[in-house]
Protein backbone atom coordinates (compact mmCIF):
# COMPACT_ATOMS: atom_id res chain seq x y z
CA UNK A 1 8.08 -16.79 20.27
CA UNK A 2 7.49 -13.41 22.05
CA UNK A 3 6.32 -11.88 18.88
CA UNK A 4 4.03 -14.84 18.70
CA UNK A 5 2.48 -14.45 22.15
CA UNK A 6 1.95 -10.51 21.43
CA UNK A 7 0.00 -11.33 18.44
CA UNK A 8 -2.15 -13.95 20.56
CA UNK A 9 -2.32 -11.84 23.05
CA UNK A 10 -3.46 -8.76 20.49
CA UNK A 11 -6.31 -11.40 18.92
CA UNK A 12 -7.45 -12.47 22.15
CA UNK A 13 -7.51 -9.07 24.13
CA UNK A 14 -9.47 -7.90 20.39
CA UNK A 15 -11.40 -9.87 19.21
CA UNK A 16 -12.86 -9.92 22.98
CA UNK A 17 -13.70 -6.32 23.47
CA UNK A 18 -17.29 -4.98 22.72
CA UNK A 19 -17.15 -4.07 19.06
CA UNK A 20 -18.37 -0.49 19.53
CA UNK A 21 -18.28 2.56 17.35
CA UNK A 22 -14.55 4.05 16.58
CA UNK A 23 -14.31 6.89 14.69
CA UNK A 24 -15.75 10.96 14.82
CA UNK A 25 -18.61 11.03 12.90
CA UNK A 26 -17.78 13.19 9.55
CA UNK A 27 -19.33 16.36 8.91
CA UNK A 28 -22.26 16.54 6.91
CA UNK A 29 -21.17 18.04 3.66
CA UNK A 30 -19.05 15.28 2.91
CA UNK A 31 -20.08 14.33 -1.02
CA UNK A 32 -22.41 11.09 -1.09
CA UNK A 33 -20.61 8.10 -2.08
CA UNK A 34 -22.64 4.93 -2.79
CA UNK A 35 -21.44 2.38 0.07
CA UNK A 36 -19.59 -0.81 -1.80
CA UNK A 37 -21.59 -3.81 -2.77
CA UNK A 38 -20.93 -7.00 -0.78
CA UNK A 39 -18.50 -8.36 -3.56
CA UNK A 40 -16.26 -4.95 -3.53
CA UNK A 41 -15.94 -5.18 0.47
CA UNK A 42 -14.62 -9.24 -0.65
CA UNK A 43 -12.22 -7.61 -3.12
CA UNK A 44 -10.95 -5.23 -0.64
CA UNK A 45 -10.76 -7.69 1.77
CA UNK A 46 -8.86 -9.59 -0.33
CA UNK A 47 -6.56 -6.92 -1.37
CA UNK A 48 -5.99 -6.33 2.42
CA UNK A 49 -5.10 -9.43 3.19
CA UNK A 50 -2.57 -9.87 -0.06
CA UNK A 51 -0.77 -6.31 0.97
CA UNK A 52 -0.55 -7.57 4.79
CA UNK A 53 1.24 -10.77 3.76
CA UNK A 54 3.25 -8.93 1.14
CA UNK A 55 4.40 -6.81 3.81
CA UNK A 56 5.29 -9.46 6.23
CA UNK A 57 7.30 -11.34 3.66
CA UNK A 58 9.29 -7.98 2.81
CA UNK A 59 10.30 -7.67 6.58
CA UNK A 60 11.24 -10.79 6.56
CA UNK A 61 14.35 -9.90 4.11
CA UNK A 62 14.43 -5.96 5.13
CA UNK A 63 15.14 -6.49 8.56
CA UNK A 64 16.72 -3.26 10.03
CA UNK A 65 15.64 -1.15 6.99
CA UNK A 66 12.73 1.34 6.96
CA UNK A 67 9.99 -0.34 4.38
CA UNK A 68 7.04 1.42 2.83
CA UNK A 69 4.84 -0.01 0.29
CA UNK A 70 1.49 0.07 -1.55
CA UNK A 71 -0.75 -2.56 -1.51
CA UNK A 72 -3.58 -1.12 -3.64
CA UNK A 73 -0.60 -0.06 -5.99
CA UNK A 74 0.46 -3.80 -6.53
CA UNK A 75 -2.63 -5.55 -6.22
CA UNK A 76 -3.91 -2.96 -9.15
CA UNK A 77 -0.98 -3.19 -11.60
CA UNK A 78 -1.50 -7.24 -11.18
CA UNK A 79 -5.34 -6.83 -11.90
CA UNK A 80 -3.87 -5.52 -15.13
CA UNK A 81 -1.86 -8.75 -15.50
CA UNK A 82 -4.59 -11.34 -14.81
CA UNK A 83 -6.48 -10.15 -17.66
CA UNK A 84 -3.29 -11.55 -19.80
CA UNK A 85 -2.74 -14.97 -18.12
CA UNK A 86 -4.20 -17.92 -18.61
CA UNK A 87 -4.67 -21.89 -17.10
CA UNK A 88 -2.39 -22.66 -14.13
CA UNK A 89 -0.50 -19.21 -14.43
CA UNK A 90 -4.16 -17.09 -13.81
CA UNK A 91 -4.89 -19.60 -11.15
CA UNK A 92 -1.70 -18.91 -9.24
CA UNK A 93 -1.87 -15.31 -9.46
CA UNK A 94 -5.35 -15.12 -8.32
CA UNK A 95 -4.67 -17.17 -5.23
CA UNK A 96 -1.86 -15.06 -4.73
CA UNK A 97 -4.22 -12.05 -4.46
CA UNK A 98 -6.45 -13.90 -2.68
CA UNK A 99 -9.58 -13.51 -5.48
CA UNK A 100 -9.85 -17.63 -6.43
CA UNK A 101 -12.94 -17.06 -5.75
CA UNK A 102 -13.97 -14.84 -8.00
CA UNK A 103 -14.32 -14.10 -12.02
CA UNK A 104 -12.39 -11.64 -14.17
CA UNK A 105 -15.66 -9.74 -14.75
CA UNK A 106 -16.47 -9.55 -10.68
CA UNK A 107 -12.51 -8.94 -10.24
CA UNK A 108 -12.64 -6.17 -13.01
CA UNK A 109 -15.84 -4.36 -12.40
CA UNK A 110 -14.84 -4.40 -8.77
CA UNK A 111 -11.22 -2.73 -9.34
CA UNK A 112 -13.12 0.02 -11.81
CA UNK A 113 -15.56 1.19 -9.09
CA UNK A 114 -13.49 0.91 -6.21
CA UNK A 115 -10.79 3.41 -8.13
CA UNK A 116 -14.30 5.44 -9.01
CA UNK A 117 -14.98 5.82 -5.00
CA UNK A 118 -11.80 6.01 -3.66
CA UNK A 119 -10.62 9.15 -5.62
CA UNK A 120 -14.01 10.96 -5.61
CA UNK A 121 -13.79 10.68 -1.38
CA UNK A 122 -12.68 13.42 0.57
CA UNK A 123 -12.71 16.99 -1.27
CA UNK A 124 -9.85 18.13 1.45
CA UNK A 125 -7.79 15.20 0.26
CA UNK A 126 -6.26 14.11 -3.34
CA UNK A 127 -5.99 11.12 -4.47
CA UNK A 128 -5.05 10.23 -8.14
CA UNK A 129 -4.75 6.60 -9.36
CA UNK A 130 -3.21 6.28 -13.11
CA UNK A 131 -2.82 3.31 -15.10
CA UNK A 132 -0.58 2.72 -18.72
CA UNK A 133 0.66 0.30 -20.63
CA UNK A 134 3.58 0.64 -22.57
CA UNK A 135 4.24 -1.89 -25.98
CA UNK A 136 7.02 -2.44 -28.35
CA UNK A 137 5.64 -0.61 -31.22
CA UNK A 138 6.55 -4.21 -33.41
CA UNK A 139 4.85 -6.41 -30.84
CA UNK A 140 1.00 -7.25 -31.70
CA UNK A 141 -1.28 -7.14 -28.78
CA UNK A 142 -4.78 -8.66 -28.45
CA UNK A 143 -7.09 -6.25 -29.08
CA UNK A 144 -9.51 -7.75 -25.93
CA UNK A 145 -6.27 -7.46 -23.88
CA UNK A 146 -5.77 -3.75 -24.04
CA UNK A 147 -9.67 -2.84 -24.37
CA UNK A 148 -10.08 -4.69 -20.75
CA UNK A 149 -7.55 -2.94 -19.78
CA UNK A 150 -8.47 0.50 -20.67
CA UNK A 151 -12.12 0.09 -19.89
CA UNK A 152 -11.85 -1.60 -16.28
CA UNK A 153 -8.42 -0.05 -15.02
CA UNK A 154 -8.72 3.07 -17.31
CA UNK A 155 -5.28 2.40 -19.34
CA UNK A 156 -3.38 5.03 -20.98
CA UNK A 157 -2.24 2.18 -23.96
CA UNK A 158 0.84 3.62 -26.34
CA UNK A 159 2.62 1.79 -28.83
CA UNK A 160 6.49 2.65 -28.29
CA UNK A 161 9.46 2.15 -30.16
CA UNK A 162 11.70 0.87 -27.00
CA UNK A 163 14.95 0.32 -28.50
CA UNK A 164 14.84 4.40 -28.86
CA UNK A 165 17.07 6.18 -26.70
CA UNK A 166 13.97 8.49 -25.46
CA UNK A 167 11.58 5.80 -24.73
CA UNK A 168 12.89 5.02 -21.32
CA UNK A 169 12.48 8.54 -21.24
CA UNK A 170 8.84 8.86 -22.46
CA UNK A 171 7.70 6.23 -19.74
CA UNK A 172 9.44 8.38 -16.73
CA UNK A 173 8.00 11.31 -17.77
CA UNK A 174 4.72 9.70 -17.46
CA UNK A 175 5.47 8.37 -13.69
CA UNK A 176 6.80 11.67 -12.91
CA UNK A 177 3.43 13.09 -14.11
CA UNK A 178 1.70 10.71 -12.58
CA UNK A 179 3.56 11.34 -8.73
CA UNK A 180 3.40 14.87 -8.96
CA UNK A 181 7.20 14.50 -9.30
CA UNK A 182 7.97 12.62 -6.18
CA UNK A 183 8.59 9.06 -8.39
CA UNK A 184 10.83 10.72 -10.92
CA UNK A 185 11.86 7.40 -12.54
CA UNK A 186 10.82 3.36 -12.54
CA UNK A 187 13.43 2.21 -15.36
CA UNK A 188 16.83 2.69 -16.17
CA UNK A 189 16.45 0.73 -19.24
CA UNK A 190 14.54 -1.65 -21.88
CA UNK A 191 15.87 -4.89 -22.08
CA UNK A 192 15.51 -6.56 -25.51
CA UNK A 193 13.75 -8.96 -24.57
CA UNK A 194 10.66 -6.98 -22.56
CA UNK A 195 7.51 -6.23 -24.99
CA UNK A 196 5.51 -4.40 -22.50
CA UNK A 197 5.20 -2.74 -19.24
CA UNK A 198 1.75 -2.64 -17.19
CA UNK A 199 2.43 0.01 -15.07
CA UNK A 200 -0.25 1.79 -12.22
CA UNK A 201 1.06 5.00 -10.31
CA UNK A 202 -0.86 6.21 -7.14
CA UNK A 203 -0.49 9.89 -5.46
CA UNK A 204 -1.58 10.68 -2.10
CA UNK A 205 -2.00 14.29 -0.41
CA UNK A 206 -4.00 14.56 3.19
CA UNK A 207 -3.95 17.41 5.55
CA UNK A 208 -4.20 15.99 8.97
CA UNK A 209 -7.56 17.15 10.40
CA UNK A 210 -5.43 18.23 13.60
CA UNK A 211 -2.31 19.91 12.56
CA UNK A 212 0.89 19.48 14.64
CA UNK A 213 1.89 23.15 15.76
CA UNK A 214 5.42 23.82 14.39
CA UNK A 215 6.49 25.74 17.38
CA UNK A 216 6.05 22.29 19.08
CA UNK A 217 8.59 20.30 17.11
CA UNK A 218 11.47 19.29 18.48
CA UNK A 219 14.55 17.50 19.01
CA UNK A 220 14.22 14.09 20.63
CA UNK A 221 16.06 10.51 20.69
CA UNK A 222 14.51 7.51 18.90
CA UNK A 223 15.63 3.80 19.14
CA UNK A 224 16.07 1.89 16.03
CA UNK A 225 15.33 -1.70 15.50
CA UNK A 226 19.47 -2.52 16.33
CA UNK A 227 19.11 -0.64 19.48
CA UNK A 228 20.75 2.21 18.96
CA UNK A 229 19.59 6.05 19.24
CA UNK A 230 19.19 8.86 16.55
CA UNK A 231 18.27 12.28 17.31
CA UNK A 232 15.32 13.34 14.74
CA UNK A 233 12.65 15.80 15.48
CA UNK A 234 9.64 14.98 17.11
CA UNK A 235 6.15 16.52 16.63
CA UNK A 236 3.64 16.86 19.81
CA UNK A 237 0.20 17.65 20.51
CA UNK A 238 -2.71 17.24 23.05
CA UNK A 239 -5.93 15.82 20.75
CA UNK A 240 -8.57 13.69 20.42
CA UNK A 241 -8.14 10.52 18.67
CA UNK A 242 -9.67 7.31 17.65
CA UNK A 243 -7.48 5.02 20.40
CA UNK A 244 -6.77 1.93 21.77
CA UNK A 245 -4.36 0.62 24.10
CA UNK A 246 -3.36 -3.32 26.09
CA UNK A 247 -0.44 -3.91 28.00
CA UNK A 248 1.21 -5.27 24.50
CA UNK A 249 0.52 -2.39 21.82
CA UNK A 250 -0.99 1.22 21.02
CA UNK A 251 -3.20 2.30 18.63
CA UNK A 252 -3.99 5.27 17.10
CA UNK A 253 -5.50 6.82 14.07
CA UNK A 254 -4.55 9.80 12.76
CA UNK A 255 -7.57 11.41 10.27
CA UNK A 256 -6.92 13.78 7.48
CA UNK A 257 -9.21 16.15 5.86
CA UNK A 258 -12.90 15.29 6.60
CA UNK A 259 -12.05 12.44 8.32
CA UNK A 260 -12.50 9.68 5.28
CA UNK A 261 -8.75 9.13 5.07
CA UNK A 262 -6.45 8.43 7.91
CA UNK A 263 -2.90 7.25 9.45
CA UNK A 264 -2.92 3.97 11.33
CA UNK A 265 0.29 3.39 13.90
CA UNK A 266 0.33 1.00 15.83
CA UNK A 267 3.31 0.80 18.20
CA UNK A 268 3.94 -2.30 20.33
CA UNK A 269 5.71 -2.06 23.38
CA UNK A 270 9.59 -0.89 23.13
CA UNK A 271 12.06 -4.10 23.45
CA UNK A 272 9.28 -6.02 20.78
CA UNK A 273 11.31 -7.27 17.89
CA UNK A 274 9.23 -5.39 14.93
CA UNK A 275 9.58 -8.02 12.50
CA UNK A 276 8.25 -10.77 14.20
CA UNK A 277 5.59 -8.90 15.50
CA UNK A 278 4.92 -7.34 11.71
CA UNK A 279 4.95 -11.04 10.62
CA UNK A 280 2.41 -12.13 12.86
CA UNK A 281 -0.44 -9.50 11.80
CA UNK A 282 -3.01 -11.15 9.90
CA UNK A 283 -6.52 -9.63 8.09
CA UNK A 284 -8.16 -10.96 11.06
CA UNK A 285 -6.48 -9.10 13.71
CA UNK A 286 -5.91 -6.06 11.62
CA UNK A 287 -9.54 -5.53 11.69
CA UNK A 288 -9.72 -6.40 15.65
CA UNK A 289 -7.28 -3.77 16.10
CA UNK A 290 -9.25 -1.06 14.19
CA UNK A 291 -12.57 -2.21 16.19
CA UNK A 292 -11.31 -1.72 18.97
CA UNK A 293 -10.52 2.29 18.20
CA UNK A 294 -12.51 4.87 20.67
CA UNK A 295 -12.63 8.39 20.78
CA UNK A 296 -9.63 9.36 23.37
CA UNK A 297 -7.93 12.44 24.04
CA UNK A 298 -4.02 11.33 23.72
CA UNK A 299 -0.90 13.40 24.30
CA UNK A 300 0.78 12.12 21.29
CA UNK A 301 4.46 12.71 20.19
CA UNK A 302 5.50 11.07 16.95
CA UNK A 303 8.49 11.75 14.44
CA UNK A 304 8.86 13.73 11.44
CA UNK A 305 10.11 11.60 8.72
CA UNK A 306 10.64 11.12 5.03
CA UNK A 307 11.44 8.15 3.09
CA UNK A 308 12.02 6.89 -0.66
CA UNK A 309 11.99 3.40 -0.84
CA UNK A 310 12.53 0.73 -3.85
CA UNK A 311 11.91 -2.63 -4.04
CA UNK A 312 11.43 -5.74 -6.41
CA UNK A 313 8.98 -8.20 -5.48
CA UNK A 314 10.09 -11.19 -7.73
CA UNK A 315 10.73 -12.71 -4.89
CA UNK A 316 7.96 -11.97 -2.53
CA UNK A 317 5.78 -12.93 -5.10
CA UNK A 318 7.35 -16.57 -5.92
CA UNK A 319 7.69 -17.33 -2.59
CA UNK A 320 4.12 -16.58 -1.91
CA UNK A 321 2.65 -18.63 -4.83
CA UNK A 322 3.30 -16.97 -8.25
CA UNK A 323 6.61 -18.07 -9.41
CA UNK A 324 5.03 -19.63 -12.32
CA UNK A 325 4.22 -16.48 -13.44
CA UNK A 326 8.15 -15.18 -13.83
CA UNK A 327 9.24 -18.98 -15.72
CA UNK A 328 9.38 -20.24 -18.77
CA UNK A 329 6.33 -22.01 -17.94
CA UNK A 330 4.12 -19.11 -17.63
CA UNK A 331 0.67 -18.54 -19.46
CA UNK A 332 0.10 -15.06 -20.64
CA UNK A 333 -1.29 -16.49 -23.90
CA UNK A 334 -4.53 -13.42 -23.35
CA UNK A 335 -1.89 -10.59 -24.31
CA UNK A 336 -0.44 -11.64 -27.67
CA UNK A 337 0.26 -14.82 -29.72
CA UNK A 338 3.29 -15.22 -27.79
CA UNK A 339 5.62 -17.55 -24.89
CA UNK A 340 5.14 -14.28 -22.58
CA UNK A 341 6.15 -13.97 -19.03
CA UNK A 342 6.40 -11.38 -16.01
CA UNK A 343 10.50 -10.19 -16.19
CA UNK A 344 9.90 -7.81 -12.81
CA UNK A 345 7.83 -6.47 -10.44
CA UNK A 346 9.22 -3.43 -9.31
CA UNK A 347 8.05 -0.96 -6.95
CA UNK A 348 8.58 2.34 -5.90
CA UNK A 349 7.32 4.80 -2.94
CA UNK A 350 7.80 7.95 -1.25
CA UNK A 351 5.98 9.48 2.24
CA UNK A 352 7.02 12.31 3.88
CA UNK A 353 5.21 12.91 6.73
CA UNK A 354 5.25 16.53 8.85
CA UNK A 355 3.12 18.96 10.66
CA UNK A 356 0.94 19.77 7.93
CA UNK A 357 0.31 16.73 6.95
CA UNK A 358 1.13 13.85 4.22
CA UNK A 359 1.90 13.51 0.79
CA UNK A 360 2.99 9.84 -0.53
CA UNK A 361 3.16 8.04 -3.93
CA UNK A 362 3.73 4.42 -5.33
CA UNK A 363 4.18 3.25 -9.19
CA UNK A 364 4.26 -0.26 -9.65
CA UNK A 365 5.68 -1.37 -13.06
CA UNK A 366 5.33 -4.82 -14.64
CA UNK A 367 7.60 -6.20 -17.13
CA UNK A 368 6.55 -8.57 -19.65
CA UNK A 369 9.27 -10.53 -21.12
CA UNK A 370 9.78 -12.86 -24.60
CA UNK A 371 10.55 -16.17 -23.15
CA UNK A 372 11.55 -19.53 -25.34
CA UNK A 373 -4.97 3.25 29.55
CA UNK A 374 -5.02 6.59 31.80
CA UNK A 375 -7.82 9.22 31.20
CA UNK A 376 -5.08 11.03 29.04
CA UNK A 377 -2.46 8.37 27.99
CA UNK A 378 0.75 9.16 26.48
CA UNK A 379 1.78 7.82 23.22
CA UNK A 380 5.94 8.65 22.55
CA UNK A 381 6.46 6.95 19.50
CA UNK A 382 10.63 6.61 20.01
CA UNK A 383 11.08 3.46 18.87
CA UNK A 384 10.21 1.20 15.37
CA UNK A 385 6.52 1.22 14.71
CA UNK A 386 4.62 0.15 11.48
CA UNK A 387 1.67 2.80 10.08
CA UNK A 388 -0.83 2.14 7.22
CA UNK A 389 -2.72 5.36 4.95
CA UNK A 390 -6.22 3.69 4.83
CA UNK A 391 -9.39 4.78 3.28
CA UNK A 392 -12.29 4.65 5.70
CA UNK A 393 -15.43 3.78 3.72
CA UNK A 394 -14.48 0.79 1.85
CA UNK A 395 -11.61 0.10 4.13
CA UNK A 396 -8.86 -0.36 1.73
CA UNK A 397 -5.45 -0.32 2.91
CA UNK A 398 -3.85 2.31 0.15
CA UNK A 399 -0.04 1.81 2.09
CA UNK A 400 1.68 -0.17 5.12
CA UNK A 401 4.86 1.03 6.36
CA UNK A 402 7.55 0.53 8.90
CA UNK A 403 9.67 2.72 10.49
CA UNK A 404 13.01 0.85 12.30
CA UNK A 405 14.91 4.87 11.24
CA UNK A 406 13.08 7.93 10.82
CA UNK A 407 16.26 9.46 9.75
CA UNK A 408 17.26 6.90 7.74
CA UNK A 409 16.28 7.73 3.52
């Protein structure tokens, strides 16, 4: 209930306040970027919305345990999917990721020039999106299958012997690759009965465009989630920063680079059970929150921390509509000539985050089975807060996070 009135209060306070500029203005040199048509800003949208409730259905199961995920990463290696499925399966999985309302083609061409503008940004930042898929070498695919795939997602496509000892192998190299080694591995084996893997791998490098001073750093307590304290070390420093504050929650965004790509943590006031209050952010009131962001100078304090985390979303992904897709009653009758259906959705991540700034990756792999307010406010973040990496000109939400541990691996 508490977490319920924070969120109503967070909506209300909001979605009330004048909806006025909230960022720096970035420099000038910046390459130009078309802005995204009216249907890409729906997709993203979309995709937002999908990774927010993804997230809140995680925390509900992960309830003392750091969580970081990639939104864009899953939403993308699905895309993939769709363009296999068929009749109530495709219908499922597309009001899963919240795109009924649109056709493969918009879907498609949207995912293919979003990928175009998101890694073509920000010259001070990398970003690298990859996409493969991965066949038993005896298993014949649909031609249209794997050309959609190449064209709109940009596919590596490889016919594989899996019952090879090295082709577990072969496919970890290629996440590896793909991470810049910080995913070294997404399977530990083939089972006989998977024919393919859709798999997308993201990697993220940003330079904050204020870097912590070293010297700074520093011991410092922080309260988990269970109420207990760890000693980690804390960065400080006196900036300006896009800001917002209510007697329920902080806000602050953290840029990187030339400003296009930044760190969103919000931190609600310490006592607040995180998962409740995680549960209750919608698409709606994420975007009142970033509205709401003005230019502040803030003496911020905020932990170092570094975190590999590993989850499958079978689960997640039933209980939010596309079970279908992982029974025996699944439709993936695009792909092959086949009873086909998704085995796993697996996920992996990794963010560390210091005083130079951040470098995080996600693969997502998907199995396809046989089946028969002062003037200078403070902001200590000592206690669990949840952060997003989010890209400023289409808005896309590229990973959520929370943070009950920042000791905790």
């Amino acid at each position: 209930m508490k977490a319920q009135v924070i969120a109503m209060t967070i909506a209300s306070v909001f979605i009330g306040c004048s909806q006025h500029s909230t960022e720096p203005s970035p420099p000038t040199d910046q390459p130009i970027v078309r802005n995204l048509t009216v249907l890409e800003k729906s997709i993203v949208s979309s995709d937002n919305s999908f990774g927010l409730k993804l997230f809140s259905c995680i925390n509900t199961v992960e309830q003392n345990k750091n969580v970081f995920i990639s939104p864009f990463s899953v939403s993308m290696a699905l895309g993939m999917a769709l363009n296999g499925a068929d009749g109530a399966t495709l219908d499922s999985m597309k009001q899963v990721l919240e795109h009924s309302n649109f056709t493969m083609q918009e879907i498609n061409e949207s995912y293919k020039n979003i990928s175009t503008i998101l890694t073509h940004l920000d010259p001070k930042v990398i970003f690298q999106i990859a996409n493969s898929i991965w066949y038993r070498n005896n298993f014949q695919v649909y031609p249209t299958f794997l050309n959609d795939c190449h064209e709109y997602f940009d596919a590596e496509v490889a016919s594989l012997d899996f019952s090879s000892p090295n082709a577990v192998q072969t496919i970890n190299n290629w996440v590896n690759s793909k991470t810049n080694g910080k995913i070294p591995t997404i399977l530990d084996q083939i089972p006989p009965e998977v024919v393919m893997y859709l798999i997308n791998a993201i990697y993220f490098k940003g330079i904050w465009t204020y870097q912590f001073d070293p010297a700074k750093t520093a011991d410092a307590t922080f309260t988990t989630s269970t109420g207990t304290t760890v000693t980690c070390k804390i960065m400080k420093q006196k900036a300006t920063y896009a800001y917002h504050e209510t007697n329920q929650v902080q806000i602050i965004d953290l840029p990187y680079g030339d400003r296009l790509f930044s760190m969103t943590i919000i931190l609600p006031i310490e006592g607040t059970n995180i998962n409740q209050f995680a549960a209750e952010i919608t698409q709606q009131q994420w975007n009142a929150l970033i509205n709401n962001l003005d230019s502040t100078e803030v003496d911020l304090s905020m932990p170092k921390f570094k975190l590999e985390y590993e989850k499958k979303l079978n689960d997640e992904l039933s209980a939010m509509g596309m079970g279908i897709a992982f029974s025996d009653l699944a439709n993936f009758s695009r792909i092959a000539n086949a009873s086909l259906a998704i085995s796993e959705v697996k996920h992996k991540t990794f963010v560390e985050v210091n005083e130079e700034g951040t470098e995080a990756a996600a693969v997502t792999s998907i199995g396809i089975e046989l089946t028969a307010m002062p003037s200078t406010p403070s902001m200590h973040i000592d206690h669990p807060f949840i952060f997003a990496i989010r890209e400023h000109r289409s808005g896309t939400i590229l990973f959520i996070g929370k943070i009950v541990n920042p000791v905790a691996s």
